[in-house]
Protein backbone atom coordinates (compact mmCIF):
# COMPACT_ATOMS: atom_id res chain seq x y z
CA UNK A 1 22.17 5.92 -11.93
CA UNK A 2 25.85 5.61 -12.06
CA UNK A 3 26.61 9.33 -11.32
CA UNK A 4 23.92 8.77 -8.97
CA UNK A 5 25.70 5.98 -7.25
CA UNK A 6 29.06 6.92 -8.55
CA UNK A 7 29.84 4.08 -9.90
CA UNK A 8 30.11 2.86 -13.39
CA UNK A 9 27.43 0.49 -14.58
CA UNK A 10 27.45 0.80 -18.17
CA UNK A 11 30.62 -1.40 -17.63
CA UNK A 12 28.55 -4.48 -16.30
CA UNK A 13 26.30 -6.86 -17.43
CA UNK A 14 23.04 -6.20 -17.28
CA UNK A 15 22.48 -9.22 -14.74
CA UNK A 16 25.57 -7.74 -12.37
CA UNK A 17 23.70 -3.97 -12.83
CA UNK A 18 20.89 -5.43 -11.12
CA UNK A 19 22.57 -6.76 -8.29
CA UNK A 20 24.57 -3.76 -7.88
CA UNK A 21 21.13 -1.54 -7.70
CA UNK A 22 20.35 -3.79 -5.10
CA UNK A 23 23.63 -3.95 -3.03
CA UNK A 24 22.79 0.05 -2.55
CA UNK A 25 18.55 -0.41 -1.73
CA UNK A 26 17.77 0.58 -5.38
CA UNK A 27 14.97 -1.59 -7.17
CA UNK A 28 14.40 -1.00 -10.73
CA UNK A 29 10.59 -1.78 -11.89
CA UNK A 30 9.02 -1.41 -15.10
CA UNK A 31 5.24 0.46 -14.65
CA UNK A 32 4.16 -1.18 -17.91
CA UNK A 33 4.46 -4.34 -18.31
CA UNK A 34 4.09 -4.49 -22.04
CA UNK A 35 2.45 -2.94 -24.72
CA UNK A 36 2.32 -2.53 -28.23
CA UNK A 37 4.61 0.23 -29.53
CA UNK A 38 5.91 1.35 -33.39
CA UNK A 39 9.39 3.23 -32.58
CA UNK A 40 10.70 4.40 -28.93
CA UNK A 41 8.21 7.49 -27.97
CA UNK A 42 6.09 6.71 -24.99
CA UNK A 43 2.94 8.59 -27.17
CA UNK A 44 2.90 5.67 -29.38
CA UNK A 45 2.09 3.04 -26.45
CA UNK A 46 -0.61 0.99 -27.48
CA UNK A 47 -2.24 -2.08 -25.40
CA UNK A 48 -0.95 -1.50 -22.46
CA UNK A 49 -0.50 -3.59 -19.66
CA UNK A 50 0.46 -2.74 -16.75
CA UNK A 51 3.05 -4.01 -13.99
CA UNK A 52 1.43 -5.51 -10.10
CA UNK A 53 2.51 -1.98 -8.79
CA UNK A 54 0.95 -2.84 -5.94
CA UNK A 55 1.42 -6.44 -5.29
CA UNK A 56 5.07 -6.12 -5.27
CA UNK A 57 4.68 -3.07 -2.66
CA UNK A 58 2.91 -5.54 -0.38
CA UNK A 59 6.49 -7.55 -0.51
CA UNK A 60 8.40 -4.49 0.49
CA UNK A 61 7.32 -2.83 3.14
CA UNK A 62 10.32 -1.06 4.33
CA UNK A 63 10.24 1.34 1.11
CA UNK A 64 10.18 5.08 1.63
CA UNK A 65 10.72 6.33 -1.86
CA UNK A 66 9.68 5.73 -5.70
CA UNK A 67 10.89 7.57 -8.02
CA UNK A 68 9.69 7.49 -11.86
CA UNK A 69 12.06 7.79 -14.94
CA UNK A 70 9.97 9.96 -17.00
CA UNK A 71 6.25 11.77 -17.51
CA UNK A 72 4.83 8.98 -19.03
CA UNK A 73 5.71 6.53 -16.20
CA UNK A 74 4.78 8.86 -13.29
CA UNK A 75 1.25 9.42 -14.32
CA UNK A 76 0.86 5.68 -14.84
CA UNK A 77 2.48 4.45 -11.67
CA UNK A 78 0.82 7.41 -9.94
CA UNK A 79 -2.70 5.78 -11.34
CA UNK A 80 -1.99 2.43 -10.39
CA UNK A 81 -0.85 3.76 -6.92
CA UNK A 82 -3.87 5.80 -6.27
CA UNK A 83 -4.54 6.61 -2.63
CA UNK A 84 -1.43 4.25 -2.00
CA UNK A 85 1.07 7.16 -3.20
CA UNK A 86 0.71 9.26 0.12
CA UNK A 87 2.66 6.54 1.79
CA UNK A 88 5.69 7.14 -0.19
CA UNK A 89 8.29 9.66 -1.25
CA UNK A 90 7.32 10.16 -4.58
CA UNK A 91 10.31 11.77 -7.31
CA UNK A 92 9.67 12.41 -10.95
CA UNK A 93 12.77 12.42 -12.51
CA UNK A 94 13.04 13.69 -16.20
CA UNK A 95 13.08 10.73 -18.68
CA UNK A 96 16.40 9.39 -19.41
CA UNK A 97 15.39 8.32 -22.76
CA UNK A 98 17.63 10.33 -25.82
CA UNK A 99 14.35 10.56 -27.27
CA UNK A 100 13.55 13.35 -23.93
CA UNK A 101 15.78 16.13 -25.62
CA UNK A 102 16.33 17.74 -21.96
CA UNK A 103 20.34 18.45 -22.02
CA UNK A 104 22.19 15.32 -20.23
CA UNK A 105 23.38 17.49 -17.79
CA UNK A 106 20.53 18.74 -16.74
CA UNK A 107 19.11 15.61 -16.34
CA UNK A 108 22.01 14.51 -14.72
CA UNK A 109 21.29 17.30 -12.11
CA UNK A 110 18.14 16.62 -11.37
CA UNK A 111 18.62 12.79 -10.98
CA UNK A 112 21.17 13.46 -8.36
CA UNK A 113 18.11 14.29 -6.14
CA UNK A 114 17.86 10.89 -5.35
CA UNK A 115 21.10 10.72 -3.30
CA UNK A 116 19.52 12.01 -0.55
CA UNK A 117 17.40 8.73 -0.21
């Protein structure tokens, strides 16, 4: 998000990243809400529990786009969403997750898709 946005977040707190995301219209939700997991891999989610996907949709109704950081949270959120999905933009971005061995920069490139919304 900070080529994205061009700016640097890595250098703030995670409490001032937030705000920042939402000084430029980005919200950052977690699909699962938690789970049971040995390691980092998304194939070793266990118990999952999901996030109010669409509860907190009902609170925004000015969104256009959702975009998903990964595989693994785009067919989830695209479950939970269901029929709701056609109302939105939806981007799957590749994971950003080290453990997604896509080169950065390639990621990097295909993130930058969401400066256009």
């Amino acid at each position: 998000m900070s080529e994205v946005l061009d700016i640097d977040l890595v250098q703030l707190d995670y409490a001032a990243r937030l705000a920042t995301l939402l000084e430029r219209s980005v919200g950052l939700w977690d699909v699962v809400a938690d789970a049971h997991r040995a390691g980092s891999l998304d194939s070793r989610i266990r118990n999952r529990n999901d996030n109010d996907l669409l509860a907190l949709l009902v609170d925004l109704p000015h969104l256009t786009t959702i975009a998903f950081n990964g595989g693994t949270a785009a067919r989830l959120g695209l479950k939970v969403l269901g029929q709701h999905a056609e109302r939105y933009r939806i981007v799957q971005l590749p994971s950003s997750s080290p453990a997604y061995t896509l080169p950065y920069a390639e990621k990097s490139r295909l993130w930058q898709v969401l400066r256009g919304y």
